[in-house]
Protein backbone atom coordinates (compact mmCIF):
# COMPACT_ATOMS: atom_id res chain seq x y z
CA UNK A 1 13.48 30.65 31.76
CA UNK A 2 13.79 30.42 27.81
CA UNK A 3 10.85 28.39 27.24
CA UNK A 4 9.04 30.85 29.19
CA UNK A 5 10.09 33.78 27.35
CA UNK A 6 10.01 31.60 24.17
CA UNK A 7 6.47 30.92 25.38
CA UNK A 8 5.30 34.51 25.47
CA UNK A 9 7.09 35.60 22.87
CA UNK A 10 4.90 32.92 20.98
CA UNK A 11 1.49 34.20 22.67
CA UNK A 12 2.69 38.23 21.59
CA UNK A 13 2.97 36.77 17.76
CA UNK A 14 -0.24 35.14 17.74
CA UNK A 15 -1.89 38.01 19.68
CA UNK A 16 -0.68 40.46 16.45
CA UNK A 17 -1.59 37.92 14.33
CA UNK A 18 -4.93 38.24 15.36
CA UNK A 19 -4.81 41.65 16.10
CA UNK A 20 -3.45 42.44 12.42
CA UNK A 21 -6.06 39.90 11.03
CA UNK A 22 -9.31 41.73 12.45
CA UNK A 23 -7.84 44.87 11.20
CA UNK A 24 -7.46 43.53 7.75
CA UNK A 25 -11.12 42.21 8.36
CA UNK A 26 -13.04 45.80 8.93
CA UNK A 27 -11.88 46.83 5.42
CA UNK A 28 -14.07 44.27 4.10
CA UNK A 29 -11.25 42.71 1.77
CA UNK A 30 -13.36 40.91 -0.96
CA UNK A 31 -15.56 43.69 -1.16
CA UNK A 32 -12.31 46.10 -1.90
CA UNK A 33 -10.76 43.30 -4.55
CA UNK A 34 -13.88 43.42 -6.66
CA UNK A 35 -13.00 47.75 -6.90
CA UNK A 36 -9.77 47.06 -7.38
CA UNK A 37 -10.62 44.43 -10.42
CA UNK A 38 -12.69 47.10 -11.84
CA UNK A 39 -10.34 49.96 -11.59
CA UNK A 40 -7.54 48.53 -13.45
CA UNK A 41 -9.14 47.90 -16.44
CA UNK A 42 -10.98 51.36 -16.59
CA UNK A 43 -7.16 52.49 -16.42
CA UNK A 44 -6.16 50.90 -19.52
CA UNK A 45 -9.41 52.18 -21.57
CA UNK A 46 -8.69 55.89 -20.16
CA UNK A 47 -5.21 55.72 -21.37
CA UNK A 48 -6.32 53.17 -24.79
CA UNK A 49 -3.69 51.12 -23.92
CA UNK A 50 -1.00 50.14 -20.94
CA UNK A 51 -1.15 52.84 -18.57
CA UNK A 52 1.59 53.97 -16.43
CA UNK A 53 2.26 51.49 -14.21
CA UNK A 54 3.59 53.88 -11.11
CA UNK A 55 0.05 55.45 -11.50
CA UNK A 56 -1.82 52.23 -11.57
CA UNK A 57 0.33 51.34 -8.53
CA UNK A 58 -0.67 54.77 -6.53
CA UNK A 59 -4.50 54.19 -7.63
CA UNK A 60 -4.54 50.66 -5.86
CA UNK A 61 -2.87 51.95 -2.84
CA UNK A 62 -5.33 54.77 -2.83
CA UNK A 63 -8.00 53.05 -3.33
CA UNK A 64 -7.49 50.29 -1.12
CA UNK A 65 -7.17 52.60 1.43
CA UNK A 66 -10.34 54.46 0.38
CA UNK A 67 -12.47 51.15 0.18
CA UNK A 68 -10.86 49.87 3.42
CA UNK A 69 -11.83 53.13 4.85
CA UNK A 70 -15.58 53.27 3.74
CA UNK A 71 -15.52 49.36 5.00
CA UNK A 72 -14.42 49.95 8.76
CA UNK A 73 -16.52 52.97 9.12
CA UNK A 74 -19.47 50.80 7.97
CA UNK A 75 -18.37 47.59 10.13
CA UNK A 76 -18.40 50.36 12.89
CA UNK A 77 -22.09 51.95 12.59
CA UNK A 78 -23.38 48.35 11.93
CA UNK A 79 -21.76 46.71 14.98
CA UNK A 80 -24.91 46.52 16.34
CA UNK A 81 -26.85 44.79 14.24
CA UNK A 82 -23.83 42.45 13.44
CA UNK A 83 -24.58 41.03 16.67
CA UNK A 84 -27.63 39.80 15.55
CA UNK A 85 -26.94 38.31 12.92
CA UNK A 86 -25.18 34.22 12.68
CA UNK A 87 -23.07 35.75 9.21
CA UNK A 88 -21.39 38.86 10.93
CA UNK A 89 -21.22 37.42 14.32
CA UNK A 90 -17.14 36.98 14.09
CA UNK A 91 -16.44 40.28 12.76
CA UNK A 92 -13.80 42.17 15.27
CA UNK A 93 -16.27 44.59 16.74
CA UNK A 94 -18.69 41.67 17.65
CA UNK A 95 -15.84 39.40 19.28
CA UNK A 96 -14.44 42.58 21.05
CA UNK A 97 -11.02 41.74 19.23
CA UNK A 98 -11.11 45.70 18.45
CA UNK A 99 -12.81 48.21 20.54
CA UNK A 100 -15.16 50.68 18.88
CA UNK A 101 -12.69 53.28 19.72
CA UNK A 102 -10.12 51.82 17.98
CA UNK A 103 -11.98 50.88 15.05
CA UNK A 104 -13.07 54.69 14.34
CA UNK A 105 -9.74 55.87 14.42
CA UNK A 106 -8.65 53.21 11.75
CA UNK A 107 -11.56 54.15 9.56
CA UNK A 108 -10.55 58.06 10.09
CA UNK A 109 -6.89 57.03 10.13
CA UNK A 110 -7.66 55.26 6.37
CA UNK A 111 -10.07 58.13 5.12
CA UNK A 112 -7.82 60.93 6.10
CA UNK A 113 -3.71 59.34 4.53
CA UNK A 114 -5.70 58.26 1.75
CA UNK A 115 -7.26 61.51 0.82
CA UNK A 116 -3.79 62.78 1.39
CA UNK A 117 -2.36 59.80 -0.67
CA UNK A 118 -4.43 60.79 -3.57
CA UNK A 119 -3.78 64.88 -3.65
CA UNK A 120 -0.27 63.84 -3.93
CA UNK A 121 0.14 60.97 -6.38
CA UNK A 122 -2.73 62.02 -8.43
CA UNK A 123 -5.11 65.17 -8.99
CA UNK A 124 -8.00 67.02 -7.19
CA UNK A 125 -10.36 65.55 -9.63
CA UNK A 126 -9.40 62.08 -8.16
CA UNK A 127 -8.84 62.89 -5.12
CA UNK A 128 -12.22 64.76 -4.75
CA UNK A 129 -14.19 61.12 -5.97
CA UNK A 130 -12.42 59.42 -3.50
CA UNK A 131 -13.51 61.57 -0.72
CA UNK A 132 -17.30 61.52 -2.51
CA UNK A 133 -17.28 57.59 -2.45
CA UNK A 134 -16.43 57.50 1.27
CA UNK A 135 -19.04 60.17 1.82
CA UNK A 136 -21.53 58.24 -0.02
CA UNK A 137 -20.97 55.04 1.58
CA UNK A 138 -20.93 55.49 4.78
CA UNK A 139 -23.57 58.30 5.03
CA UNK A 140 -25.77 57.80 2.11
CA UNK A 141 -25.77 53.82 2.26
CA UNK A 142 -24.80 53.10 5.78
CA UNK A 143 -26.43 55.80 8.32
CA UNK A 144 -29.19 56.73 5.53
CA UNK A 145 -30.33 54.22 3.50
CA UNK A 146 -29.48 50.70 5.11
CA UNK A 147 -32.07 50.36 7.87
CA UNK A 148 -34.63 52.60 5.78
CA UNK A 149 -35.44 51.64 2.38
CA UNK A 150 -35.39 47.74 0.50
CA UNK A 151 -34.17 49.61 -2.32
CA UNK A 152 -31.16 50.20 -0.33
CA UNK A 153 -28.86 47.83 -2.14
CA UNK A 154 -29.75 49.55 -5.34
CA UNK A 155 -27.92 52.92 -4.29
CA UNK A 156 -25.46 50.64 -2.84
CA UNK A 157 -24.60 50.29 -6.40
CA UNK A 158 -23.51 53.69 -6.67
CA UNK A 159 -21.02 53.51 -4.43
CA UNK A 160 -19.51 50.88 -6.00
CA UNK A 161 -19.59 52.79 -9.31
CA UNK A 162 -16.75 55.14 -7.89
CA UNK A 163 -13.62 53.31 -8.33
CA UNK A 164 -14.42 53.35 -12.31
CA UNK A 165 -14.29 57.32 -12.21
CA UNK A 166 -11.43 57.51 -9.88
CA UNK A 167 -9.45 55.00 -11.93
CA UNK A 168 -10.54 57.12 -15.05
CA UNK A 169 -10.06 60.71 -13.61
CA UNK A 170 -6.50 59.11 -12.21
CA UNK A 171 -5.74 59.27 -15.80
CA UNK A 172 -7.31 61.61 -17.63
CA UNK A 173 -8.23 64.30 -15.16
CA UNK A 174 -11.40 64.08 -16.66
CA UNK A 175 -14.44 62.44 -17.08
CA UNK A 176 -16.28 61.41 -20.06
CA UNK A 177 -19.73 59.57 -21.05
CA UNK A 178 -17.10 56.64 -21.12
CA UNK A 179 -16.60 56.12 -17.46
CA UNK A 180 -20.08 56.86 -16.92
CA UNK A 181 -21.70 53.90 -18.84
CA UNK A 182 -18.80 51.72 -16.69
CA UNK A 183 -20.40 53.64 -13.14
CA UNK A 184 -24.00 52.71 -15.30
CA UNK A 185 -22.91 48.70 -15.46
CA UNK A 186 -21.43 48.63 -12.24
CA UNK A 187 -25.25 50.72 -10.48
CA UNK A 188 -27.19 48.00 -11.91
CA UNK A 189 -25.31 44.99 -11.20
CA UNK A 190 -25.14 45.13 -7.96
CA UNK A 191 -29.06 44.58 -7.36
CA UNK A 192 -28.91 41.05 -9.16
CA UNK A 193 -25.32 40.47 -7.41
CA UNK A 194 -26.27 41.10 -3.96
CA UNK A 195 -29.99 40.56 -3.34
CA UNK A 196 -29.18 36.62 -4.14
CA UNK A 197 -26.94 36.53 -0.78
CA UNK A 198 -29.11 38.69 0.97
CA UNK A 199 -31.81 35.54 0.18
CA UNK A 200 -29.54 33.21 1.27
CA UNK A 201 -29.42 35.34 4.42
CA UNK A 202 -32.72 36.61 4.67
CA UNK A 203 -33.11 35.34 8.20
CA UNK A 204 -30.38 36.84 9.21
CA UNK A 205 -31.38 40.70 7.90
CA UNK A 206 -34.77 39.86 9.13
CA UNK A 207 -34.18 39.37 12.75
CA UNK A 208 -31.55 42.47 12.34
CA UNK A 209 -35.09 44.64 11.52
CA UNK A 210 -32.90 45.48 7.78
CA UNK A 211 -35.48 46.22 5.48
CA UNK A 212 -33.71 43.74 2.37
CA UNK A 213 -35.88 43.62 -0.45
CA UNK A 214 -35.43 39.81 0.30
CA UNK A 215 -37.01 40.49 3.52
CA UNK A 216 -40.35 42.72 2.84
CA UNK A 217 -41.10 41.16 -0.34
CA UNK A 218 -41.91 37.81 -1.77
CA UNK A 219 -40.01 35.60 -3.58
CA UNK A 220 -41.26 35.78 -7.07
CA UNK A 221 -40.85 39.93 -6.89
CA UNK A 222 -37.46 39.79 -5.81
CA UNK A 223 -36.96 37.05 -8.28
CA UNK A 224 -38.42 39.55 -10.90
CA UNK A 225 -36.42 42.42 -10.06
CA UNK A 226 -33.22 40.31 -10.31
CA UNK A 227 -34.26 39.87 -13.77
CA UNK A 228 -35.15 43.23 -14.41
CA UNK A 229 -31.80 44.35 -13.73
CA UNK A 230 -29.99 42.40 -15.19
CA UNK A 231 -31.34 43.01 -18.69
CA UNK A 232 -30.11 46.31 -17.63
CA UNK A 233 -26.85 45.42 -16.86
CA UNK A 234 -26.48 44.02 -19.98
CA UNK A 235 -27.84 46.24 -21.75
CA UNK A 236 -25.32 48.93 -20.40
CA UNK A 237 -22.50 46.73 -20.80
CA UNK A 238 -23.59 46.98 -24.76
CA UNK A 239 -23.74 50.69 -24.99
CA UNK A 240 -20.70 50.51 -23.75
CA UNK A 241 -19.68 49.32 -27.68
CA UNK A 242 -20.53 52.73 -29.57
CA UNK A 243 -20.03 55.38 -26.66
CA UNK A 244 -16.27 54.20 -25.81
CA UNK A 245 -15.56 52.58 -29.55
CA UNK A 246 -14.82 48.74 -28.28
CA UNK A 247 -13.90 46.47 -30.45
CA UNK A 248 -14.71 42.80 -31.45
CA UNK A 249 -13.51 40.84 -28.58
CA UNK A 250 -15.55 42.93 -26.35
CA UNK A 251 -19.09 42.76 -28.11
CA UNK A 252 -18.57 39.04 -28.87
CA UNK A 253 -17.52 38.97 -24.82
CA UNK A 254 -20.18 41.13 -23.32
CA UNK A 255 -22.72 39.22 -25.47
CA UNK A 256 -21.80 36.20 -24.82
CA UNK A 257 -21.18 36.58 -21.18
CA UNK A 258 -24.41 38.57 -20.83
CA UNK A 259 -26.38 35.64 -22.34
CA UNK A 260 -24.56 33.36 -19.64
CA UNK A 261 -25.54 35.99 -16.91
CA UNK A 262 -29.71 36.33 -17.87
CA UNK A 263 -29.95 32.79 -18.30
CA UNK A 264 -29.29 32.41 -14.21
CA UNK A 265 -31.17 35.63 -14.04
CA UNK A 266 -34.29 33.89 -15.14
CA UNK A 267 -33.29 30.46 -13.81
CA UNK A 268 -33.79 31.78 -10.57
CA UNK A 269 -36.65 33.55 -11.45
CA UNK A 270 -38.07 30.49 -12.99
CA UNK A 271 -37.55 28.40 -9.88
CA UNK A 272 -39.16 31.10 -7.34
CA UNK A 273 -42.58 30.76 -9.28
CA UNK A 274 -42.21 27.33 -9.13
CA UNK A 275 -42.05 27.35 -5.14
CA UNK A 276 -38.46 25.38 -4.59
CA UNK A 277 -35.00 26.37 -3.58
CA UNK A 278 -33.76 29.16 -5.55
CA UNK A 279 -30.37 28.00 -5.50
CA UNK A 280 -29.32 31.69 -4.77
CA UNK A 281 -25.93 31.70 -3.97
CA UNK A 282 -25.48 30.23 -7.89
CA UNK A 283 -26.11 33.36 -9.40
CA UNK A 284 -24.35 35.51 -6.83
CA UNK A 285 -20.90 33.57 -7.59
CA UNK A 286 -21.83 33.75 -11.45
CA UNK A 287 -22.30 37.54 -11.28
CA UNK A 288 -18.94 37.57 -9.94
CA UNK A 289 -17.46 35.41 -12.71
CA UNK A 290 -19.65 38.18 -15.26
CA UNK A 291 -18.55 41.21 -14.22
CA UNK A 292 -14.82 39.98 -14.11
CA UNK A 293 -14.57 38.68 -17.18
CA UNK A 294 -16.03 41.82 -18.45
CA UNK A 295 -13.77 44.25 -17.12
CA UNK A 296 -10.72 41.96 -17.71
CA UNK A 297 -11.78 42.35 -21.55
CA UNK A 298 -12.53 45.98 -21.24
CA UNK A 299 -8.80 46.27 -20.40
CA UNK A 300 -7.47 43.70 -23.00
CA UNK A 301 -9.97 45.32 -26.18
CA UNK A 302 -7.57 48.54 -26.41
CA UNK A 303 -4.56 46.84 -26.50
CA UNK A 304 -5.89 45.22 -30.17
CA UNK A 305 -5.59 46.22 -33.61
CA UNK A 306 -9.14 45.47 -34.26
């Protein structure tokens, strides 16, 4: 009788293990720790030095409620074409872990305590771009764009460019050219970030009928592009320098680091006109690396003397 119960007990752990697990999944996690990375920093520029650390608590919670949100209501209109596709095939809505039902409430559940969360703790000016980057994501990006355009990942961008002004506006109540050069670096990124794993998965999208630029064009003109953009990327994480006043460490930082960040730009440029493996997934990880470092010295450059 005890090792039954012990038994069950067991199999009622693992079962809200799993539960718990898929859950966590359909907020896309990484995807919501790259915001998060990028808020914090934006917090301690907006304040030009250590912000309050109560707020910078309530502006994670928010926002990883308001990223987590925008994830699951995306995992939720793409179930479908998740099912195609070998890299999305264990997500929870694929494996049946989570009904669909259940999975909209979550993403409504998320959307609607996190608005809430925000009006509190924060301001309407906040609390306003949070509701905007949900908005955005999942109908702008997900029901709009996604299945329509190549340039899809490009206003994908945008959406990613919220946390910066919510971070700022968290402070501030405000927003400035400041936080809009940081929503500039963040826009143009994310083509040279992403369209390197869509490559690497450029099966996958294709037999999903996704229109990836990876997909519908060739390999030296996505190759180009990547390029393209990230001269822009750099060259907005630059202006950055007279429109927000950054000092030393951060030009010598995003110059240096921007240098690092072309050169696998054109590397894998270089290597699609040559007709061999791209090597992709290098430059996605490396953009990673870039835009981390960055932010992580846009937050330590106010707390210097010079």
């Amino acid at each position: 009788m005890a090792e039954n119960i012990t038994e069950m007990g067991a199999r009622a752990s693992i079962g809200f293990r799993r539960k718990f697990s898929a859950y966590l999944s359909l907020t896309k996690p990484r995807v919501m720790e790259l915001l998060l990375a990028v808020t914090i920093p934006t917090m301690f520029l907006a304040e030009n030095g250590i912000p309050n650390l109560g707020l910078v608590l309530v502006v994670l919670v928010g926002g990883a409620m308001s990223a987590g949100s925008a994830g699951a209501f995306n995992c939720w209109f793409d179930r479908d074409i998740d099912r195609l596709m070998n890299r999305t095939s264990g997500r929870p809505l694929v494996t049946g872990v989570i009904s669909d039902r259940e999975a909209l409430f979550f993403a409504w559940g998320l959307a609607i305590v996190s608005t809430a969360w925000f009006a509190v703790f924060t301001n309407w000016l906040a609390t306003g771009l949070s509701v905007a980057a949900i908005a955005f994501y999942v109908i702008v990006y997900s029901i709009w764009l996604k299945r329509r355009t190549p340039q899809n990942i490009v206003w994908g961008g945008a959406a990613g460019g919220f946390p910066v002004l919510i971070g700022w506006a968290s402070v501030t109540n405000s927003l400035t050219w400041t936080p809009a050069v940081l929503f500039l670096i963040i826009f143009l990124w994310t083509p040279p970030h992403y369209w390197p794993l869509s490559w690497r998965y450029r099966e996958d999208y294709k037999v999903a009928g996704v229109p990836m630029l990876t997909v519908v064009r060739g390999r030296v003109t996505v190759g180009l592009q990547i390029v393209l953009y990230g001269w822009a990327t750099v060259a907005a994480s630059l202006l950055l320098i007279p429109v927000a006043g950054m000092g030393v460490l951060y030009a010598i930082v995003a110059a240096s680091a921007g240098t690092w960040f072309l050169i696998e730009c054109h590397r894998l440029y270089s290597r699609a006109l040559e007709s061999v493996d791209p090597k992709p997934m290098r430059l996605f990880h490396l953009s990673n690396a870039y835009l981390t470092l960055l932010f992580l010295t846009v937050a330590i450059d106010p707390l210097l003397p010079f």
